[in-house]
N, C-alpha and C. Protein backbone atom coordinates (compact mmCIF):
# COMPACT_ATOMS: atom_id res chain seq x y z
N UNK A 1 68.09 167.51 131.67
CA UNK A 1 67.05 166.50 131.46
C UNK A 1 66.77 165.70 132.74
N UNK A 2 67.90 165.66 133.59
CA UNK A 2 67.41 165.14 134.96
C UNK A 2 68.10 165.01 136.01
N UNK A 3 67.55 166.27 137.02
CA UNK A 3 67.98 167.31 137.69
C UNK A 3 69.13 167.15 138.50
N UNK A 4 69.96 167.83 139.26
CA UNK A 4 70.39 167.17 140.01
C UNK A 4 69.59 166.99 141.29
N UNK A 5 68.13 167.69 141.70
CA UNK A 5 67.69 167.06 143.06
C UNK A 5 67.45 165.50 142.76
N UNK A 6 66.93 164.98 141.99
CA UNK A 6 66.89 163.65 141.10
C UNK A 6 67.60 163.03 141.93
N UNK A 7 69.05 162.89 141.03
CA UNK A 7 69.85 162.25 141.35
C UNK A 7 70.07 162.44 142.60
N UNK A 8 70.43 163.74 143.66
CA UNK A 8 70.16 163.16 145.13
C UNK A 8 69.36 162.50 145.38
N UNK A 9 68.28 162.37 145.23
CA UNK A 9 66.82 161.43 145.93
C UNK A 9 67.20 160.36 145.82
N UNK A 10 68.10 159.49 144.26
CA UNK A 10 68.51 157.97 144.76
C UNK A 10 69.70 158.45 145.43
N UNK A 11 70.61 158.82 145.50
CA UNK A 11 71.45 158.76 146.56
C UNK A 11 70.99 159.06 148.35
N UNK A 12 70.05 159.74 148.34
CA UNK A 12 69.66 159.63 149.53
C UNK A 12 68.66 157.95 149.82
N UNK A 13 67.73 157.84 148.65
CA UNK A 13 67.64 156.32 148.76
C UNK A 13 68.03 155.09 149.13
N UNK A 14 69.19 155.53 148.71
CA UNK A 14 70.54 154.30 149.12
C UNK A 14 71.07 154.04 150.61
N UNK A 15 70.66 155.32 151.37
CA UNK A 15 70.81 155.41 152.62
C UNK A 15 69.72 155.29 152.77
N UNK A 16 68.73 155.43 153.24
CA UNK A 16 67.05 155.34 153.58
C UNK A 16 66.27 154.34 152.82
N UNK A 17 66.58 153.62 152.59
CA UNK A 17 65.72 151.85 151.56
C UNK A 17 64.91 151.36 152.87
N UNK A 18 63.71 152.05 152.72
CA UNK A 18 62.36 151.87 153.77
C UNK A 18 61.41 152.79 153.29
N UNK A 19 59.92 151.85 153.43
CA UNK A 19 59.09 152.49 153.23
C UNK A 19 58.54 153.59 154.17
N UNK A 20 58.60 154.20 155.31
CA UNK A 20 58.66 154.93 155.75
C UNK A 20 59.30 156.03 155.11
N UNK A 21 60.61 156.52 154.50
CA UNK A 21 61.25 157.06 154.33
C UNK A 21 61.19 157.72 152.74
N UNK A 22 60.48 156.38 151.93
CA UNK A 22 60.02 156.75 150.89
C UNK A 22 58.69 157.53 150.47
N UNK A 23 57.74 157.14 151.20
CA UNK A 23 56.79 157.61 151.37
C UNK A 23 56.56 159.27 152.05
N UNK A 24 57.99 159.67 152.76
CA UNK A 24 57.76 160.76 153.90
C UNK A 24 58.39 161.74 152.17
N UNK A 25 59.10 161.08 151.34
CA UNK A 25 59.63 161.74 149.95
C UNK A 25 59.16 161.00 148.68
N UNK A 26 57.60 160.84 148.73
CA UNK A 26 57.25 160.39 147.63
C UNK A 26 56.95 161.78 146.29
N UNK A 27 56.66 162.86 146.74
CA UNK A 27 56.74 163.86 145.92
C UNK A 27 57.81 163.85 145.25
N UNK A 28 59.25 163.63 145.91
CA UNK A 28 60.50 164.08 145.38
C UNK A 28 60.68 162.74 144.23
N UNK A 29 60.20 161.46 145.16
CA UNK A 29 60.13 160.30 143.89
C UNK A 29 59.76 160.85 142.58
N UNK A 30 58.31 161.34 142.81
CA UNK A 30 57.36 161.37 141.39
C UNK A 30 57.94 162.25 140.76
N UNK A 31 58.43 163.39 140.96
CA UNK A 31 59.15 164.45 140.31
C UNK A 31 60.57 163.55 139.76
N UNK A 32 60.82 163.12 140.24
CA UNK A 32 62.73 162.00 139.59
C UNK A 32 61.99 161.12 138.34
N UNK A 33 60.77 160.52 138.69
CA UNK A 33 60.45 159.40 137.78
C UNK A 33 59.89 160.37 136.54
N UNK A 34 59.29 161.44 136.92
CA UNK A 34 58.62 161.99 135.84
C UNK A 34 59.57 162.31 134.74
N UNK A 35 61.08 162.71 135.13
CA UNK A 35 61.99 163.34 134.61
C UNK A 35 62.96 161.89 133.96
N UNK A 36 62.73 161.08 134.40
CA UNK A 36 63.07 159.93 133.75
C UNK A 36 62.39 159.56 132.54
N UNK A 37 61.00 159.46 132.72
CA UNK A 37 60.09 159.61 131.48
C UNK A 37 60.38 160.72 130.15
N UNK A 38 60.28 161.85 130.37
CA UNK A 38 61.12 162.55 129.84
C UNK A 38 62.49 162.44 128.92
N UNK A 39 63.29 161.95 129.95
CA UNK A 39 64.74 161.24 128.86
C UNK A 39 64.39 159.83 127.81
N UNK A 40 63.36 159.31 128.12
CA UNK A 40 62.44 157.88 128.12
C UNK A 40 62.00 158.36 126.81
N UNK A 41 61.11 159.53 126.78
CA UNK A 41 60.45 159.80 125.36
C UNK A 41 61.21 160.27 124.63
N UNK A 42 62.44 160.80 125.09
CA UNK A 42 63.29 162.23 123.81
C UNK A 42 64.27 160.40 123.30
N UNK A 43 64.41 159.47 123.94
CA UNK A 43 65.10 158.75 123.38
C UNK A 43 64.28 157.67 122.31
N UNK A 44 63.11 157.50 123.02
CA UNK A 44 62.24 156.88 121.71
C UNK A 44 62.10 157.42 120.37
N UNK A 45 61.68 158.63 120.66
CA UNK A 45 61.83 159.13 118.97
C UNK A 45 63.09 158.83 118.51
N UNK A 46 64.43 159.13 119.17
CA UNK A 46 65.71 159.19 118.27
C UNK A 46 65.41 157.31 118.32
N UNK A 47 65.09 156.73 118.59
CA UNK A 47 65.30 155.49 118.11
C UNK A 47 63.75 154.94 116.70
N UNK A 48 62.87 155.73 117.23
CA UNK A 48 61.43 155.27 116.28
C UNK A 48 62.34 156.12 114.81
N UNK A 49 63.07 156.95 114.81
CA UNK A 49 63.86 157.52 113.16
C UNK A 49 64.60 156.16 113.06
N UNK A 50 64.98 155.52 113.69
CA UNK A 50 66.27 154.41 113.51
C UNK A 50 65.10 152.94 112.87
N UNK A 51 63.94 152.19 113.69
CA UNK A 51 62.69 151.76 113.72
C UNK A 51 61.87 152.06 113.85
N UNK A 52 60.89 151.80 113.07
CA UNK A 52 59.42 152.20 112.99
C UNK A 52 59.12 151.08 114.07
N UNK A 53 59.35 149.97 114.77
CA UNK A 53 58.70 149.40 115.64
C UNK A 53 58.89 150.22 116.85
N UNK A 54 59.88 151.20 117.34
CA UNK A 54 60.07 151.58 118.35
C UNK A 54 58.42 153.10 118.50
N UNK A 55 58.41 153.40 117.38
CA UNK A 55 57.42 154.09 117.85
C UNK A 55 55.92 154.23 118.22
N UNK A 56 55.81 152.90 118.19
CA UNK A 56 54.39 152.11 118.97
C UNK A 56 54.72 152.32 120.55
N UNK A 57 55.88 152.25 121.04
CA UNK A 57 55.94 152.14 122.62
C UNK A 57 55.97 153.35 123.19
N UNK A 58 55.23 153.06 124.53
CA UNK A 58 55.14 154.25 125.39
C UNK A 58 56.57 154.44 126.24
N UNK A 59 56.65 155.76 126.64
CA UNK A 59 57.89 156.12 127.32
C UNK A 59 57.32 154.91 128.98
N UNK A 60 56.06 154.83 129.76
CA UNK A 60 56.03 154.15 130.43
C UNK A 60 56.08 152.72 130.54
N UNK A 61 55.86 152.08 129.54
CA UNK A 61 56.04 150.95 129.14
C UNK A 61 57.61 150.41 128.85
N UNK A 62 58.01 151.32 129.02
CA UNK A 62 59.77 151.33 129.05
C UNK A 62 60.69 151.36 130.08
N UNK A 63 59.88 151.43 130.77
CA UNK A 63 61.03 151.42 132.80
C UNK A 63 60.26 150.65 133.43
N UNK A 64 61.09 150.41 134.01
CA UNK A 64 60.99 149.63 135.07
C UNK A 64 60.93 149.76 136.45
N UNK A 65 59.82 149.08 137.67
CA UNK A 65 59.18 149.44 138.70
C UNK A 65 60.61 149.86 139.82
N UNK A 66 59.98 150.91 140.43
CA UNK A 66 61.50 151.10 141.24
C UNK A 66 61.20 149.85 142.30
N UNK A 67 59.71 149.01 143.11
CA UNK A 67 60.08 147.94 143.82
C UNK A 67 60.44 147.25 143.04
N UNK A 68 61.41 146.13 144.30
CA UNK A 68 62.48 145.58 143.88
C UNK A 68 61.62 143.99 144.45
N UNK A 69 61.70 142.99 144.03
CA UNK A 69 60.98 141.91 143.89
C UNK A 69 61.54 140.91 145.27
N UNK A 70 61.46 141.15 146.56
CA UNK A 70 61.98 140.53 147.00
C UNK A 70 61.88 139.01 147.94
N UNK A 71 60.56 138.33 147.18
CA UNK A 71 60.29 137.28 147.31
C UNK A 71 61.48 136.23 148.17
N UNK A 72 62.68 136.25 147.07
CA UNK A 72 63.66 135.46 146.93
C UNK A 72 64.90 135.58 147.04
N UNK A 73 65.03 136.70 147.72
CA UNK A 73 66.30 137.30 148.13
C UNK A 73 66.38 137.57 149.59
N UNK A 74 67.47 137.48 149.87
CA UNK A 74 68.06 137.66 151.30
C UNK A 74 68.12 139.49 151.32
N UNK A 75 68.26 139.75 150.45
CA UNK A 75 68.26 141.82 150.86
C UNK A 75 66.80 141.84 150.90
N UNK A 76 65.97 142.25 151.85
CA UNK A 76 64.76 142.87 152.04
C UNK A 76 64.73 144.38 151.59
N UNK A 77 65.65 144.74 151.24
CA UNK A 77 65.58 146.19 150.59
C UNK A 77 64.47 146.39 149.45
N UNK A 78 63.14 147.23 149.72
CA UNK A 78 62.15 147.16 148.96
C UNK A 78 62.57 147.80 147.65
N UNK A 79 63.70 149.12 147.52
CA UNK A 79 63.10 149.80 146.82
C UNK A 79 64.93 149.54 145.75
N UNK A 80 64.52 149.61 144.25
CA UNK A 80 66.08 149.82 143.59
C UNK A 80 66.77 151.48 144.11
N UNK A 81 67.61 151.39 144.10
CA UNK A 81 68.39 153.09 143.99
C UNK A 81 68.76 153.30 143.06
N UNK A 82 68.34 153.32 141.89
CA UNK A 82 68.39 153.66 140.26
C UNK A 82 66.89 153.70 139.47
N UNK A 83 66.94 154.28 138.16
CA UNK A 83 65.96 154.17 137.52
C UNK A 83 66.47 152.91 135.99
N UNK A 84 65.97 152.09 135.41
CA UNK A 84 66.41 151.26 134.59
C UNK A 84 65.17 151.47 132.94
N UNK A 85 65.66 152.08 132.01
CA UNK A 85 64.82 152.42 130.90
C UNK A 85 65.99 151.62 129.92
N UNK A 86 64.33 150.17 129.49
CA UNK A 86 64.87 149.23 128.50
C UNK A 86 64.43 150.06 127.13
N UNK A 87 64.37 149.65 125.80
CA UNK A 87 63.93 150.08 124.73
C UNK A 87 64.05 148.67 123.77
N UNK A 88 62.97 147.76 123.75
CA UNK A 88 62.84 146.52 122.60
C UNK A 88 61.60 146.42 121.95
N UNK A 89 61.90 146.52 121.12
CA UNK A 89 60.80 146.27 119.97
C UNK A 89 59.56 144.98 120.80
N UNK A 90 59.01 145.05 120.36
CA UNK A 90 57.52 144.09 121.16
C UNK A 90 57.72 144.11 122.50
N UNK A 91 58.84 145.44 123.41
CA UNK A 91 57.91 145.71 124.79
C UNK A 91 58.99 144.47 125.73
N UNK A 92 59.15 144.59 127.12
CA UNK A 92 59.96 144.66 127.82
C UNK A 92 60.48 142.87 127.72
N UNK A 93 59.80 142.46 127.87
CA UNK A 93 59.59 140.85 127.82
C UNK A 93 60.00 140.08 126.44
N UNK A 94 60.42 140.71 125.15
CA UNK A 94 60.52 140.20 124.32
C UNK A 94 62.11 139.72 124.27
N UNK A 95 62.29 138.39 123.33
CA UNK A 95 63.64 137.96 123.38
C UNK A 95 64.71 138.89 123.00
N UNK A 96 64.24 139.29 121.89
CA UNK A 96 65.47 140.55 120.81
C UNK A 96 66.21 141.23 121.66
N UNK A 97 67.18 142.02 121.08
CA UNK A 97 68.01 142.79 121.27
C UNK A 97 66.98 144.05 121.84
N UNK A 98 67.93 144.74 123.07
CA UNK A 98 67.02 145.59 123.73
C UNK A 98 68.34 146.94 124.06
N UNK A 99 68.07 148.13 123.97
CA UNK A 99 68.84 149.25 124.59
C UNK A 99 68.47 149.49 126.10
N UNK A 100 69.33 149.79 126.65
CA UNK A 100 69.24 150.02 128.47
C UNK A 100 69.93 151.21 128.40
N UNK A 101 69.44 152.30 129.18
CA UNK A 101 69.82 153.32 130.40
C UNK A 101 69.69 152.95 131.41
N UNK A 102 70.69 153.35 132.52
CA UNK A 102 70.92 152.90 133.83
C UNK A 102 71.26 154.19 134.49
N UNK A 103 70.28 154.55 135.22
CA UNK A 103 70.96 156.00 135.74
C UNK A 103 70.37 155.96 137.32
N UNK A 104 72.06 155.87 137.85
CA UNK A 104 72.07 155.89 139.08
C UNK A 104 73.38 156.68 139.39
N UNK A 105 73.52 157.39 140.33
CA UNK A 105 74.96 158.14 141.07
C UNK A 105 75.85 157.64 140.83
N UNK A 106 76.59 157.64 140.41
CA UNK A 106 78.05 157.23 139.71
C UNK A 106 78.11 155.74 139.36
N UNK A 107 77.10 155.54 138.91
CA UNK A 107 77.45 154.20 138.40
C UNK A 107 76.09 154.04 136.90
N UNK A 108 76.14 155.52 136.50
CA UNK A 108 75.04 155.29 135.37
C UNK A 108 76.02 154.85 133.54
N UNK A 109 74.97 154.33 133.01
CA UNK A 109 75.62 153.72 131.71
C UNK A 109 74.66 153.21 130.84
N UNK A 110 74.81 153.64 129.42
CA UNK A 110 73.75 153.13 127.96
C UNK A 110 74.67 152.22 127.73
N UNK A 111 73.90 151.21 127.20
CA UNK A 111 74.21 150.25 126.29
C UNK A 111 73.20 148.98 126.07
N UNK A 112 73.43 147.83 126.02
CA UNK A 112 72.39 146.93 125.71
C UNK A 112 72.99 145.68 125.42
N UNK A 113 71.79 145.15 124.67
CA UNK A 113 72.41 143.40 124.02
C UNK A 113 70.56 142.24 124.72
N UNK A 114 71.54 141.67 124.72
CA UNK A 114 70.67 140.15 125.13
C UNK A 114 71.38 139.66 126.30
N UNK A 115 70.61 139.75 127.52
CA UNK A 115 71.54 139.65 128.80
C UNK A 115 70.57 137.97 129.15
N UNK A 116 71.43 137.33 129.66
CA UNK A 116 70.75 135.66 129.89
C UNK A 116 69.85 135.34 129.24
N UNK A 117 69.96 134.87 127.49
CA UNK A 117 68.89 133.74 127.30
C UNK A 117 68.90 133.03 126.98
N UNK A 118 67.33 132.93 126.85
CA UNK A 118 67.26 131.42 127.13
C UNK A 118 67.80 130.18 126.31
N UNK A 119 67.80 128.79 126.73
CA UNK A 119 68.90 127.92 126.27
C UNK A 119 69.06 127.93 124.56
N UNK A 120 67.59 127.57 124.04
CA UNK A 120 67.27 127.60 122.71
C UNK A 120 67.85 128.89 121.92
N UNK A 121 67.96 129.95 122.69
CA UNK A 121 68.40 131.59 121.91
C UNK A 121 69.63 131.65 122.38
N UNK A 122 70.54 131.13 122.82
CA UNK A 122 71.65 131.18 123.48
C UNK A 122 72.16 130.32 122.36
N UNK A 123 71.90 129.21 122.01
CA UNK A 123 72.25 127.96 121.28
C UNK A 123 72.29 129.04 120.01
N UNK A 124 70.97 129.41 119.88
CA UNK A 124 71.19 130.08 118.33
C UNK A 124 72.50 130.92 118.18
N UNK A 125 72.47 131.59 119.05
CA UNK A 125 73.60 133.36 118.92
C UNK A 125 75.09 132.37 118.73
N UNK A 126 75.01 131.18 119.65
CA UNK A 126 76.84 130.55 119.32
C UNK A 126 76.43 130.31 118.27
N UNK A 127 75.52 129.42 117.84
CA UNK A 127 75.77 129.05 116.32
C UNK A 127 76.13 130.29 115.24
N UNK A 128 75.20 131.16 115.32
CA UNK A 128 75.35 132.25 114.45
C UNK A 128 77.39 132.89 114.35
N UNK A 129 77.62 132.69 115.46
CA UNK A 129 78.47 133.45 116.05
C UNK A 129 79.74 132.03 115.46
N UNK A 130 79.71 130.90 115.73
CA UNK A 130 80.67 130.01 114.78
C UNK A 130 80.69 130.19 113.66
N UNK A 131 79.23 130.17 113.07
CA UNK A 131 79.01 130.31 111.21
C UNK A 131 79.91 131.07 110.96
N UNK A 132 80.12 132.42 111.80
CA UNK A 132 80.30 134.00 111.05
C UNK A 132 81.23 134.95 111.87
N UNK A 133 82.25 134.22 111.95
CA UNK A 133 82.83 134.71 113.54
C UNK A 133 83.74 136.19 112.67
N UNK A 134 84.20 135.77 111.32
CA UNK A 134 84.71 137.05 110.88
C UNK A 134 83.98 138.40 110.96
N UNK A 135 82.50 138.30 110.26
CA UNK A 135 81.67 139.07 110.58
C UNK A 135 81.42 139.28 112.04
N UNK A 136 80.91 138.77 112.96
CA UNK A 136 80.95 139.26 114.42
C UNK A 136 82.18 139.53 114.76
N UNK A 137 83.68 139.65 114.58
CA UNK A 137 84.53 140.08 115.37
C UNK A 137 84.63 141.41 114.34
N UNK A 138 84.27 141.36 113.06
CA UNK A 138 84.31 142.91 112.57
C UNK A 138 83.08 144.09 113.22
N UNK A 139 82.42 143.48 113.81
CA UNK A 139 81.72 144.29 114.77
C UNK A 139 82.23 144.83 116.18
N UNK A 140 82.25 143.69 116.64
CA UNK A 140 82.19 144.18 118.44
C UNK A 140 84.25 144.11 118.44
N UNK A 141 85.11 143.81 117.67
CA UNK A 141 86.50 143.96 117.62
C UNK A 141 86.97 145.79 116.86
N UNK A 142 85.80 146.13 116.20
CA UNK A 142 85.87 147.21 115.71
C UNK A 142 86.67 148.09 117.10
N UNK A 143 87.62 148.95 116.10
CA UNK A 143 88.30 149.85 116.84
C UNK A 143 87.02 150.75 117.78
N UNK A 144 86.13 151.40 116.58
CA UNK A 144 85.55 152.31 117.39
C UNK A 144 84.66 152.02 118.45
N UNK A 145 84.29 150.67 118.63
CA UNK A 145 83.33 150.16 119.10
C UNK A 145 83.84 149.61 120.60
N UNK A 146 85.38 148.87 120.47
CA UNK A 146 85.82 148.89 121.67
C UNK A 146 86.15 150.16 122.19
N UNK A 147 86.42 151.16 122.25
CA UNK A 147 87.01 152.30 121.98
C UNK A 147 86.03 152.91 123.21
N UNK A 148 84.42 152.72 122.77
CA UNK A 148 82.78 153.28 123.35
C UNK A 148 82.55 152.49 124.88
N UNK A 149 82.49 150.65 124.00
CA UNK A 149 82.05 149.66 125.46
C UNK A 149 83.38 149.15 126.05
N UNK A 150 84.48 148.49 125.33
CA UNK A 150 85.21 147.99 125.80
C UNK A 150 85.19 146.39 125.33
N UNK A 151 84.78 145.44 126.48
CA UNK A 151 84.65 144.21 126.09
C UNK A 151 83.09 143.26 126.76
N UNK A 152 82.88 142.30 125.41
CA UNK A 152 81.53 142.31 126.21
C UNK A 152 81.27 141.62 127.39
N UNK A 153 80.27 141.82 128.19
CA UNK A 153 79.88 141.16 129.57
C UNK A 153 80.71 139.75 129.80
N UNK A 154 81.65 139.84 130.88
CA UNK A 154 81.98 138.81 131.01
C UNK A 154 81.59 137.54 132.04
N UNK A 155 80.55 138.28 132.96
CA UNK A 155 80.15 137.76 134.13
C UNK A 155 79.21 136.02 133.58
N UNK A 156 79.44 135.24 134.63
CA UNK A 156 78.87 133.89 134.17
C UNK A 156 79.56 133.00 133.23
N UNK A 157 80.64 133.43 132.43
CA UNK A 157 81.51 133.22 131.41
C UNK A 157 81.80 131.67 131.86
N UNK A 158 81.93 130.62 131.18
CA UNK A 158 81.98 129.13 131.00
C UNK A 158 83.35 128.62 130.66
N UNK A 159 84.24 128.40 131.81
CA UNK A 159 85.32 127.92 132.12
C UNK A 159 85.81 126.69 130.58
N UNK A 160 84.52 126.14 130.18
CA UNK A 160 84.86 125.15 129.35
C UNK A 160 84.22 124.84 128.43
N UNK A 161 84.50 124.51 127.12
CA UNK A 161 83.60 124.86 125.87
C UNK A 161 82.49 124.32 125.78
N UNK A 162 81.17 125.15 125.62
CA UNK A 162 80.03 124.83 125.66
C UNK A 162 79.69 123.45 124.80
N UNK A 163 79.00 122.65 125.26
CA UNK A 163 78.16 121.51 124.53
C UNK A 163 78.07 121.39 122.95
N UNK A 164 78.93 120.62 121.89
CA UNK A 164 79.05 120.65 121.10
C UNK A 164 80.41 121.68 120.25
N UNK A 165 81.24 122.09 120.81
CA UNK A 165 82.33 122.53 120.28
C UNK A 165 83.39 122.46 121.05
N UNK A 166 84.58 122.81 120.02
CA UNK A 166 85.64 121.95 120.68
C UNK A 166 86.82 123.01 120.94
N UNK A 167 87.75 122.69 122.03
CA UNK A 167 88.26 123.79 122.72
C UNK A 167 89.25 124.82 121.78
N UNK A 168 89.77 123.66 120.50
CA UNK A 168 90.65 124.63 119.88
C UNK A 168 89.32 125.32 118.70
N UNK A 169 88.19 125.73 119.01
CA UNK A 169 87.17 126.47 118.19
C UNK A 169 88.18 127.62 117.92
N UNK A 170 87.87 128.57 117.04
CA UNK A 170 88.85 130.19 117.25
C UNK A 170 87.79 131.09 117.87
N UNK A 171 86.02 130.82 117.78
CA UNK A 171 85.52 131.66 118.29
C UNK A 171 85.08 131.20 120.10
N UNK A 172 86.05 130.39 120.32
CA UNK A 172 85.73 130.00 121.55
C UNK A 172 85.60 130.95 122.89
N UNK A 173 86.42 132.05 122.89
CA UNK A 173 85.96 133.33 123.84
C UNK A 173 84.52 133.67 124.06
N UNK A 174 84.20 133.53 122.66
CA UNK A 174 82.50 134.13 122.75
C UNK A 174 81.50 133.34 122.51
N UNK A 175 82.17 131.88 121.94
CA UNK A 175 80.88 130.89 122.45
C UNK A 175 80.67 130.49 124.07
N UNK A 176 81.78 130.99 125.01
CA UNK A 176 81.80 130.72 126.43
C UNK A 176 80.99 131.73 126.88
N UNK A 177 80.69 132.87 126.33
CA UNK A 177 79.73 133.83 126.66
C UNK A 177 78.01 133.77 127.02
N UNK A 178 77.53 134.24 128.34
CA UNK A 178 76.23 133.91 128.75
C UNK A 178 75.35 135.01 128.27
N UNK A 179 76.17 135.55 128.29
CA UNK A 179 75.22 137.39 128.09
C UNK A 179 76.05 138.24 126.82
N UNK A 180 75.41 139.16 126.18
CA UNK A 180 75.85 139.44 124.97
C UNK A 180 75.22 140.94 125.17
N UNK A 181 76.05 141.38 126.12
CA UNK A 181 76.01 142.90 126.35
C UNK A 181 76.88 143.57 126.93
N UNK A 182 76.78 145.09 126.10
CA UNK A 182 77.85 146.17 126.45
C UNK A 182 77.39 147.04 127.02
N UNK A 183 78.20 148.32 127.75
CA UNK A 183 77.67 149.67 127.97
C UNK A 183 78.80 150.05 128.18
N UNK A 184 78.45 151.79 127.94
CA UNK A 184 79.42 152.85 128.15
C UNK A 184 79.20 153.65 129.60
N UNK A 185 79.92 154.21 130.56
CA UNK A 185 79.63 154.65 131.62
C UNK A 185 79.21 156.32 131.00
N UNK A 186 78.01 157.01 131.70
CA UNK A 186 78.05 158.29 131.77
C UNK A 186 78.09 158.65 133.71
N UNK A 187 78.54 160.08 132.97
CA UNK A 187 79.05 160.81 134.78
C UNK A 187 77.78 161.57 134.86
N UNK A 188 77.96 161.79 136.25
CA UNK A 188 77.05 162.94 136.47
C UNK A 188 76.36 163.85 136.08
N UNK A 189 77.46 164.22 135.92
CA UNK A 189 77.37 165.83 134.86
C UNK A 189 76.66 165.61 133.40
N UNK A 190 76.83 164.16 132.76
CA UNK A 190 76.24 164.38 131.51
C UNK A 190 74.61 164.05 131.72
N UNK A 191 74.90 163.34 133.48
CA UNK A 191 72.74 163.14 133.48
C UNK A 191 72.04 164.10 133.52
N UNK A 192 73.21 165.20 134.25
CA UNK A 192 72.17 166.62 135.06
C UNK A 192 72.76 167.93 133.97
N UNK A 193 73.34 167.68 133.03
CA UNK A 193 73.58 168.55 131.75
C UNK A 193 72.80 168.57 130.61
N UNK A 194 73.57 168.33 129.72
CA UNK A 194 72.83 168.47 128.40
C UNK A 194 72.78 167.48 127.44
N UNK A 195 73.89 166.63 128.29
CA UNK A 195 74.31 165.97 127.10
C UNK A 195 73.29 164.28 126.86
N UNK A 196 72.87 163.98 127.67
CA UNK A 196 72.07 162.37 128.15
C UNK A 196 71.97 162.08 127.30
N UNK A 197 71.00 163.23 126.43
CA UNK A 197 70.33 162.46 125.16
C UNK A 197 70.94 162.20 124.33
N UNK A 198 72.13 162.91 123.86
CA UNK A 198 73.39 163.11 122.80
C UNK A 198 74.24 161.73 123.04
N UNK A 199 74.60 161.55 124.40
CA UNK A 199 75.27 160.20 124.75
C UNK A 199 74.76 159.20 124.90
N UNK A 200 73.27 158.88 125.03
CA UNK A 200 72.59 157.82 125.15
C UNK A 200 72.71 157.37 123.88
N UNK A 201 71.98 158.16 122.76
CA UNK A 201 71.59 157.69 121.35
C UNK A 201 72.89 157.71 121.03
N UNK A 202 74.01 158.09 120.98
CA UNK A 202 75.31 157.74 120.70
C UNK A 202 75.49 156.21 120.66
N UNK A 203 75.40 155.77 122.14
CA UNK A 203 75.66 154.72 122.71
C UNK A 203 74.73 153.89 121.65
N UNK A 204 73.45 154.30 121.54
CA UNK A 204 72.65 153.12 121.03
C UNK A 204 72.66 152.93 119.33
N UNK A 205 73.20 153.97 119.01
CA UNK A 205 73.05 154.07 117.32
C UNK A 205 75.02 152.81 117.56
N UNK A 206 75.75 153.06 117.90
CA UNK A 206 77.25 152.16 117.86
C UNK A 206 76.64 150.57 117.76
N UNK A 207 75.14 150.53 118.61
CA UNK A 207 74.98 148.80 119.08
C UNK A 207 74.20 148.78 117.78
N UNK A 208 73.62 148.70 116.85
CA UNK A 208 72.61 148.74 115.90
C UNK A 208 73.27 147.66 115.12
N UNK A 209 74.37 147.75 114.52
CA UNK A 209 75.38 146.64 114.09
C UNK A 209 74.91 145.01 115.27
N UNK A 210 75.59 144.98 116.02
CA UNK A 210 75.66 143.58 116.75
C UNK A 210 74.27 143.51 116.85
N UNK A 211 73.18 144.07 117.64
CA UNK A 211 71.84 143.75 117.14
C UNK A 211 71.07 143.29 115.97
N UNK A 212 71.45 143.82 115.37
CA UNK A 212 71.09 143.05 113.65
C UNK A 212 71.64 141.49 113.63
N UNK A 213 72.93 141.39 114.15
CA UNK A 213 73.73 140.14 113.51
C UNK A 213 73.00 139.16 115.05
N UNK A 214 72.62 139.77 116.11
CA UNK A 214 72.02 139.05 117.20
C UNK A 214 70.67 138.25 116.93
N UNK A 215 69.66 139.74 116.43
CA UNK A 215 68.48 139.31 116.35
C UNK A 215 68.47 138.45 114.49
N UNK A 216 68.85 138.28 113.91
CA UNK A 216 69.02 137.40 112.59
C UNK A 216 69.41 136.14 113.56
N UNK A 217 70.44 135.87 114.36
CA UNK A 217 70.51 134.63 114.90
C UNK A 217 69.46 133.86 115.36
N UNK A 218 68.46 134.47 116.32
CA UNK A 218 67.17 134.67 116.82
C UNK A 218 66.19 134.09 115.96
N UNK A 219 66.33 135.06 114.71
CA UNK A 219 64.96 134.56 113.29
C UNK A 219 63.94 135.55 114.24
């Protein structure tokens, strides 16, 4: 589903991040992105059987630009060296729970969640997440589930109990939490094999649980 010249082109990317260089291999681009699209649509359907909202969206409306926004950053590096395919109901920008592919040279991985939001939806998910902490740890504590992601995103994590709860909380691990997302790593071999699609929707049918109990927090 996506080849291995593909996957050389971002690895050669990674060394060559210039437009000169991209441009002298923009064929080889369009041929990688096309084949991204590709994994993009075979995964929408397996998710439009799961939601009927997923099958309003286009496979292009689902990735994201390989420039890299660099207004505001100190790396002038124009271009990402990966391809990034979200999957959320009302389209890239919406609050809900969203599935991600990340496929880049050894560092590709499905999974998803709600990565930084905002204060008001952040507020909701702890609350939800105090109300019902039995129910959320029978999710994401599930054997099989750590077993897939592991543990969720810990980056940004809040040294000290968020605004309004108190340190001996029991769900205090995960009301310190900024981001409320997992993933599983895939290798190589399963991007430029057979398996992508088999392990992607794997990955995304395991999150369907914590999404439900996410986006109910949400309303």
């Amino acid at each position: 589903m996506f080849s291995k010249e593909s996957l050389l082109f971002l690895k050669n990317l990674k060394k060559n991040n210039h437009k000169e260089w991209f441009e002298t291999h923009r064929k080889t681009y369009e041929n990688a992105r096309s084949e991204a699209l590709q994994v993009n649509a075979e995964l929408l359907k397996h998710l439009a059987k799961k939601d009927e909202r997923f099958a309003s969206l286009q496979p292009k409306d689902c990735m994201f630009r390989i420039n890299r926004d660099i207004r505001f950053s100190k790396d002038k590096s124009p271009y990402k060296t990966h391809f990034g395919l979200v999957f959320t109901p009302g389209g890239k920008s919406s609050i809900k729970s969203g599935f991600y592919l990340h496929i880049e040279p050894g560092a590709s991985f499905a999974g998803g969640g709600i990565w930084a939001p905002e204060p008001a939806v952040l507020a909701a998910i702890r609350q939800e997440i105090d109300y019902n902490l039995k129910e959320w740890k029978g999710i994401v504590e599930k054997a099989s589930f750590k077993n897939l992601f592991g543990d969720l995103d810990q980056s940004d994590k809040l040294s000290r109990p968020p605004k309004g709860y108190e340190a001996d909380n029991p769900a205090l691990d995960y009301l310190k939490l900024k981001h409320f997302v997992v993933g599983t790593r895939l290798s190589d071999e399963a991007l430029t094999g057979k398996t992508i699609i088999r392990d992607s929707a794997k990955a995304f049918d395991a999150l369907l649980p914590m999404f439900k109990f996410l986006d109910r927090a949400i309303g």
